[in-house]
Protein backbone atom coordinates (compact mmCIF):
# COMPACT_ATOMS: atom_id res chain seq x y z
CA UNK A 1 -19.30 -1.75 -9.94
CA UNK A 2 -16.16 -0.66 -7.94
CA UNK A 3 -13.84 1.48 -9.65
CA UNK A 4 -11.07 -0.53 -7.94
CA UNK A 5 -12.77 -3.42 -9.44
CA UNK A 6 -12.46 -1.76 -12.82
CA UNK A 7 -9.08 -0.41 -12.78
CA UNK A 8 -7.40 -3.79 -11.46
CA UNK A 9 -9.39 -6.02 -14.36
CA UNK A 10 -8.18 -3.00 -16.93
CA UNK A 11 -4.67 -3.31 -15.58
CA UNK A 12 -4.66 -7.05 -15.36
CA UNK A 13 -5.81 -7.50 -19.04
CA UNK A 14 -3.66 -5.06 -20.02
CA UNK A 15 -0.66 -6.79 -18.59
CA UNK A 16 -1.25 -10.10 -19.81
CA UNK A 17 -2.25 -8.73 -23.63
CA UNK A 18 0.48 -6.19 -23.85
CA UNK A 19 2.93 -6.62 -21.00
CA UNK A 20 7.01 -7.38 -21.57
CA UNK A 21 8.47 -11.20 -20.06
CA UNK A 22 11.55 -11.21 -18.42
CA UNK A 23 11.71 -14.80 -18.93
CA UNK A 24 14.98 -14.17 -21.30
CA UNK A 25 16.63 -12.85 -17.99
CA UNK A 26 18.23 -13.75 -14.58
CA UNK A 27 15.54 -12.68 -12.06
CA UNK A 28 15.57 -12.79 -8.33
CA UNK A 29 12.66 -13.94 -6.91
CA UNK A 30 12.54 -17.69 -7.04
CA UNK A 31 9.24 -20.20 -5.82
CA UNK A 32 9.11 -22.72 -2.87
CA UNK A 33 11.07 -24.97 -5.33
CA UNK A 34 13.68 -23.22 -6.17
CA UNK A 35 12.23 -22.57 -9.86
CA UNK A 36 12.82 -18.60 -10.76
CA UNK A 37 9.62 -16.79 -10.48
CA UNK A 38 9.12 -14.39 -13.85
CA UNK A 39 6.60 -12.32 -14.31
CA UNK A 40 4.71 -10.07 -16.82
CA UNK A 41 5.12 -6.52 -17.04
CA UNK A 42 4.01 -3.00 -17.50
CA UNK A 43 5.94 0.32 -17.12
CA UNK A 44 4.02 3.39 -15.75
CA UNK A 45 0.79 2.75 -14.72
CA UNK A 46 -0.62 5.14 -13.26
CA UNK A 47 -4.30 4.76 -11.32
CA UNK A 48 -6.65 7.37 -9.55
CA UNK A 49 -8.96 6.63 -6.86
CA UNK A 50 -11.50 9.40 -5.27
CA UNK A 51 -11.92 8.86 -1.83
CA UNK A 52 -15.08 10.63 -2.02
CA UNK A 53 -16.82 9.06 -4.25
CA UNK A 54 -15.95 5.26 -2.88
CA UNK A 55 -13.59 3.36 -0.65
CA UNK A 56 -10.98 1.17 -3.31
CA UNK A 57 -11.44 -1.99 -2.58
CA UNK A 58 -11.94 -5.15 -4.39
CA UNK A 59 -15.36 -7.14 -4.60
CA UNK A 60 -14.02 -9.36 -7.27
CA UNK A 61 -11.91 -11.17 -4.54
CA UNK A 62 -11.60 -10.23 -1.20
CA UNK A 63 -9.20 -7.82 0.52
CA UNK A 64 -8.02 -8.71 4.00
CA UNK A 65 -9.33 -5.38 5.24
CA UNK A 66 -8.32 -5.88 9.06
CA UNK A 67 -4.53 -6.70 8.17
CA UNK A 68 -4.27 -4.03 5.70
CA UNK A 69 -4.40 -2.15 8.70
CA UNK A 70 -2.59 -3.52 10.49
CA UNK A 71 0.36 -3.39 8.69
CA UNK A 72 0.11 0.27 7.58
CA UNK A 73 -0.26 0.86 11.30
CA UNK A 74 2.74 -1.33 12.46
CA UNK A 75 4.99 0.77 9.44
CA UNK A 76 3.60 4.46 10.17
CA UNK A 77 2.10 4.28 13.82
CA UNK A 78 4.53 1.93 15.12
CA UNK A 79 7.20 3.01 13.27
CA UNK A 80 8.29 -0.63 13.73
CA UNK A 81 10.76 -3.21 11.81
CA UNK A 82 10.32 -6.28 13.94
CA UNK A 83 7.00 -8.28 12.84
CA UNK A 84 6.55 -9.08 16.78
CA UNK A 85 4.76 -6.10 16.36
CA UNK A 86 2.64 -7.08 13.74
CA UNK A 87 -0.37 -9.30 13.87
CA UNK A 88 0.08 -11.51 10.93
CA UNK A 89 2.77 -13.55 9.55
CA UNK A 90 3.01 -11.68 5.67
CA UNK A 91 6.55 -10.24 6.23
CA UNK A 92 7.55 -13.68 8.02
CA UNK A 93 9.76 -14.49 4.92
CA UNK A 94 11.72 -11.69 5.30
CA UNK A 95 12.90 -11.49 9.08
CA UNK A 96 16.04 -12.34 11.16
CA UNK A 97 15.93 -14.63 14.13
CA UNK A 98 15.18 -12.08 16.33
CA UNK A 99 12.00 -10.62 13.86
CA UNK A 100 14.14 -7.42 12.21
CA UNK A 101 13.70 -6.97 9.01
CA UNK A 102 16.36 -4.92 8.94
CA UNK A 103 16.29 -0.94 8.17
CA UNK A 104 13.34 -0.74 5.99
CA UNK A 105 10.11 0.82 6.44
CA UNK A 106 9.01 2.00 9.89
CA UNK A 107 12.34 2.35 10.52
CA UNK A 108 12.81 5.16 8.09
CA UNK A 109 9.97 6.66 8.94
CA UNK A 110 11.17 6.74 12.79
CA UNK A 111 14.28 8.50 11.64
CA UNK A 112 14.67 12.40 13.15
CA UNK A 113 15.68 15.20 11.89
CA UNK A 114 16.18 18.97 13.19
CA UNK A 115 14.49 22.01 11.60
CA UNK A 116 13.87 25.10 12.42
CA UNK A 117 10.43 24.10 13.96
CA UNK A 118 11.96 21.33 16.36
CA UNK A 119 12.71 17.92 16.00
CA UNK A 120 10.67 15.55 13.89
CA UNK A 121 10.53 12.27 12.39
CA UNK A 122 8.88 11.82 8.73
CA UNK A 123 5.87 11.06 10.51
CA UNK A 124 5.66 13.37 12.68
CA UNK A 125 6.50 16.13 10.29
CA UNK A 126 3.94 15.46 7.44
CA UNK A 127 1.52 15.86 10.62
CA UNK A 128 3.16 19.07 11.54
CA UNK A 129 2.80 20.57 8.16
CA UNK A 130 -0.68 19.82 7.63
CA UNK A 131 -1.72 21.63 9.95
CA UNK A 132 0.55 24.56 10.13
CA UNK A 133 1.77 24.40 6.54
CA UNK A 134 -0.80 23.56 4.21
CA UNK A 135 0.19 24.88 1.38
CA UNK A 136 4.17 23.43 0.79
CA UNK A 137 4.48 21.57 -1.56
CA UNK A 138 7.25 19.84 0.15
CA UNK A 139 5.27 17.26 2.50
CA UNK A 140 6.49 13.77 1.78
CA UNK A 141 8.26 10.67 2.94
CA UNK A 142 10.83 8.62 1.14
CA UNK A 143 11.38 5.29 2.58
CA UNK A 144 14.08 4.01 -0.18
CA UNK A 145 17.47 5.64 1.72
CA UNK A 146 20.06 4.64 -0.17
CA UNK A 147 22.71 4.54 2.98
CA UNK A 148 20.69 1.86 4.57
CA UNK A 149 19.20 -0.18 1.45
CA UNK A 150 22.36 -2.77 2.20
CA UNK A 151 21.10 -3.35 5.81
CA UNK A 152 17.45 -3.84 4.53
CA UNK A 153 16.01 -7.07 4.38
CA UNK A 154 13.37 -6.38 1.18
CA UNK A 155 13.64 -2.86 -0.45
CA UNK A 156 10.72 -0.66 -0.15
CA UNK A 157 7.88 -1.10 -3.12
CA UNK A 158 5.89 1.64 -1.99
CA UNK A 159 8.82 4.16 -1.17
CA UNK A 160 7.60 7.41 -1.28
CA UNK A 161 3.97 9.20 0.05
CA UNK A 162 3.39 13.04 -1.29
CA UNK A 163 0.41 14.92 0.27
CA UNK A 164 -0.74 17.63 -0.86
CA UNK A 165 -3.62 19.93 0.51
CA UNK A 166 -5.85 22.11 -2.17
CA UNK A 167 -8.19 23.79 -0.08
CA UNK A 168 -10.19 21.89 2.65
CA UNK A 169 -8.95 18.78 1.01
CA UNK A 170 -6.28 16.51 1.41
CA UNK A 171 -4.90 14.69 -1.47
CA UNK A 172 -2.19 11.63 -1.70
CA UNK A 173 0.49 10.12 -4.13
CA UNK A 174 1.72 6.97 -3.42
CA UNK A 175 4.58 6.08 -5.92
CA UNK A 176 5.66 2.19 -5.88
CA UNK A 177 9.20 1.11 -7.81
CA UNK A 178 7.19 -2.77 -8.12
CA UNK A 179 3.66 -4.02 -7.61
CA UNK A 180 2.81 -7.76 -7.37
CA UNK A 181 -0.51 -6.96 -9.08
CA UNK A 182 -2.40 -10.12 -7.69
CA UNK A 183 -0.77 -10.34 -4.27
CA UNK A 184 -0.03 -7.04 -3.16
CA UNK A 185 -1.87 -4.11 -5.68
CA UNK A 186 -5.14 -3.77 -3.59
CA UNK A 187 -3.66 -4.18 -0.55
CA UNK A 188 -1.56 -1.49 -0.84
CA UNK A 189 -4.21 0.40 -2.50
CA UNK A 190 -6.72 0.36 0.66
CA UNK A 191 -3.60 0.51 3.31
CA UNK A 192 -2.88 4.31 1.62
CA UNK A 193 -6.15 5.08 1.04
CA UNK A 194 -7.15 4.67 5.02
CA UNK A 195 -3.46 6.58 5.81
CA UNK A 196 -4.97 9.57 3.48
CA UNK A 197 -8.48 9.59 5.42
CA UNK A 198 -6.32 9.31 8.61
CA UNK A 199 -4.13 12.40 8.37
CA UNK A 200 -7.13 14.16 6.69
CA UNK A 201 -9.55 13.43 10.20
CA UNK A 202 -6.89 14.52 12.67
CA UNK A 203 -5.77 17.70 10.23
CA UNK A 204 -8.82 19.01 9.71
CA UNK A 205 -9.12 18.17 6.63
CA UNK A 206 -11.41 16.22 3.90
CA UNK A 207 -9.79 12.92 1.99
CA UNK A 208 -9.52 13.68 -1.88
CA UNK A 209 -8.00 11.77 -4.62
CA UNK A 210 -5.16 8.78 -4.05
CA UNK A 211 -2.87 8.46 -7.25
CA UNK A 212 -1.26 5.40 -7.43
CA UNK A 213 2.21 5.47 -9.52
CA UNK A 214 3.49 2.30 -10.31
CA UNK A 215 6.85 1.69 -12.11
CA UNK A 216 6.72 -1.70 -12.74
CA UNK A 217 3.09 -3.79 -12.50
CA UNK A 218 4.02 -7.60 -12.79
CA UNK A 219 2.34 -10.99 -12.54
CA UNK A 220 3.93 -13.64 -11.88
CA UNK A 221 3.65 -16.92 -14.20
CA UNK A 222 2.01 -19.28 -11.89
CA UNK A 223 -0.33 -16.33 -10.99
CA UNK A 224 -1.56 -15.69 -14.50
CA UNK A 225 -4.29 -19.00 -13.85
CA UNK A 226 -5.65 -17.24 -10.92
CA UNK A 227 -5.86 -13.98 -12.13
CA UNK A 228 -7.70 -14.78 -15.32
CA UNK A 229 -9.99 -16.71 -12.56
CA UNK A 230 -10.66 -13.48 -11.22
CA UNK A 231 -11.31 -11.22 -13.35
CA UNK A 232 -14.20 -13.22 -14.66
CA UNK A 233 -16.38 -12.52 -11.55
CA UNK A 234 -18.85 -10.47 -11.12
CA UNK A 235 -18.07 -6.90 -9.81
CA UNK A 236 -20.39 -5.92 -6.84
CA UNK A 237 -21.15 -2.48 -5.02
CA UNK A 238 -17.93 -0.52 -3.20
CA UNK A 239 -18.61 -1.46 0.55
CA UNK A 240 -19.10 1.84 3.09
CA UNK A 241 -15.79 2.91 5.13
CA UNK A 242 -16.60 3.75 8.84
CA UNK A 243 -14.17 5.70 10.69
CA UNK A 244 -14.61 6.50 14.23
CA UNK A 245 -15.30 10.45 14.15
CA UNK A 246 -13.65 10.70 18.03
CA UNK A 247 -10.32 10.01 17.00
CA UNK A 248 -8.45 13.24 16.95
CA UNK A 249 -4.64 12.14 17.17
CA UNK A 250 -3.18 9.88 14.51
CA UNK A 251 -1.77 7.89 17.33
CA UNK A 252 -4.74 7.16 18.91
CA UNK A 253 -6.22 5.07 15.61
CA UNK A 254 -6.51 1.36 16.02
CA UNK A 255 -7.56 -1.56 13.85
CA UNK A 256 -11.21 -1.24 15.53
CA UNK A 257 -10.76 2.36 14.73
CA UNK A 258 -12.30 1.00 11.25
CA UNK A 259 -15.27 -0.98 9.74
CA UNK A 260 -16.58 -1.70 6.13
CA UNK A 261 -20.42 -2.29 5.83
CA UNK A 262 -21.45 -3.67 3.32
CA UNK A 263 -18.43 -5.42 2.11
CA UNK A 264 -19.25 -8.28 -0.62
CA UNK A 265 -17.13 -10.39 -2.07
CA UNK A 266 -16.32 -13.25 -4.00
CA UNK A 267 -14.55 -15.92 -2.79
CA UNK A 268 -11.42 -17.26 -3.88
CA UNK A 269 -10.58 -20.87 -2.85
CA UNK A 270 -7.27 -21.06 -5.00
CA UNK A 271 -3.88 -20.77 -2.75
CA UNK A 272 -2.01 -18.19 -4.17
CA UNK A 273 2.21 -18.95 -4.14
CA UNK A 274 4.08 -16.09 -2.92
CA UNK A 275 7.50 -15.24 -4.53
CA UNK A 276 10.64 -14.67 -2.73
């Protein structure tokens, strides 16, 4: 069984047995029809997934491994806020006439700054200080700027990446202020994951453990159907991550940089409604 398998049906159940409604409050997310969208909730959960021993991803339904990708590539490759840049249509919703999303994400990240060392973007310098400053304990990113957050079009979720190196190993945090747990919890799980075995391969360095801090794990109400759908399948074998061993520089990794073999899944025919 996959241990992301595991730790999203422990989460899941534990969220619909124990969680807190906000259906007693004014919420902002609303439906396609207008109807507010409220959701189930748990505070602090915190999940740990070693890279080593399997790549987190979900059997129970499938992952859309390719745009996972994609999209970690178009916020910390690209750097990019436009979704012309992007290869699918999930931040759609979100974007201005002209495809902005405003000052969120990859255009954080693409923010400079001077240091003693030279100038370097938030990118740029958690690559820097892997590999000439293993041991800080001050590499990290933090997406949720508080100057721009009125000029973004959809706050950050997952604001803030730590890394830190213990030995030949390279090891990840990825905190998140609010996880869609059916839409958007393995997706970000397996985007992260591949960013930690990225800057590992062009550092030097071996992909440890991901920790996965999430303030607030929701579902939605019209999810809760699906997700008990879910849960009830049968968990099958982690699939096999392949990573093409060439690829030196971080900016040289593309979506065909990556392949899963193996990857079995079941499918899920239910349209799932997104919130906005």
């Amino acid at each position: 069984m996959s241990r992301a398998d595991t730790l999203f049906i422990q989460n899941c159940k534990d969220i619909m047995q124990n969680g807190v409604w906000d259906t007693n409050l004014p919420v902002r997310p609303r439906w396609e029809d207008g109807t507010p969208a409220h959701t189930v909730k748990k505070f602090g959960i915190v999940n740990r997934y070693d890279l080593q021993e399997e790549f987190p991803i979900l059997t129970i339904r499938r992952t859309a491994f390719k745009s996972c990708i994609d999209e970690i590539l178009w916020i910390w490759q690209k750097k990019s806020n436009n979704i012309h840049d992007l290869n699918s249509h999930i931040w759609d919703s979100w974007a201005d006439e002209t495809g902005s999303i405003g000052k969120a994400y990859g255009y954080q990240l693409a923010q400079k700054a001077v240091y003693k060392e030279g100038e370097f973007d938030q990118v740029d310098r958690v690559l820097y200080d892997l590999k000439h400053n293993p041991a800080s304990r001050r590499i990290l990113t933090n997406l949720y700027n508080f100057q721009d957050l009125h000029e973004m079009h959809l706050y950050p979720c997952a604001y803030s990446m730590t890394f830190n190196v213990s030995g030949d190993t390279l090891n990840g945090i990825l905190n998140q202020r609010s996880n869609d747990m059916l839409t958007a919890n393995n997706w970000n799980v397996v985007q992260y994951a591949v960013l930690l075995i990225m800057f590992a391969q062009v550092s030097g360095l071996k992909a440890g453990e991901l920790v996965h801090v999430i303030a607030d794990a929701h579902l939605y109400d019209r999810h809760l159907p699906i997700v008990e759908e879910i849960i009830k399948n049968e968990p099958k074998p982690a699939p096999k991550l392949w990573v093409d061993p060439s690829v030196k520089d971080f900016y040289d990794f593309t979506v065909d940089s990556f392949r899963l073999e193996g990857y079995e899944y079941t499918k899920l025919e239910t349209k799932i409604p997104v919130a906005i």
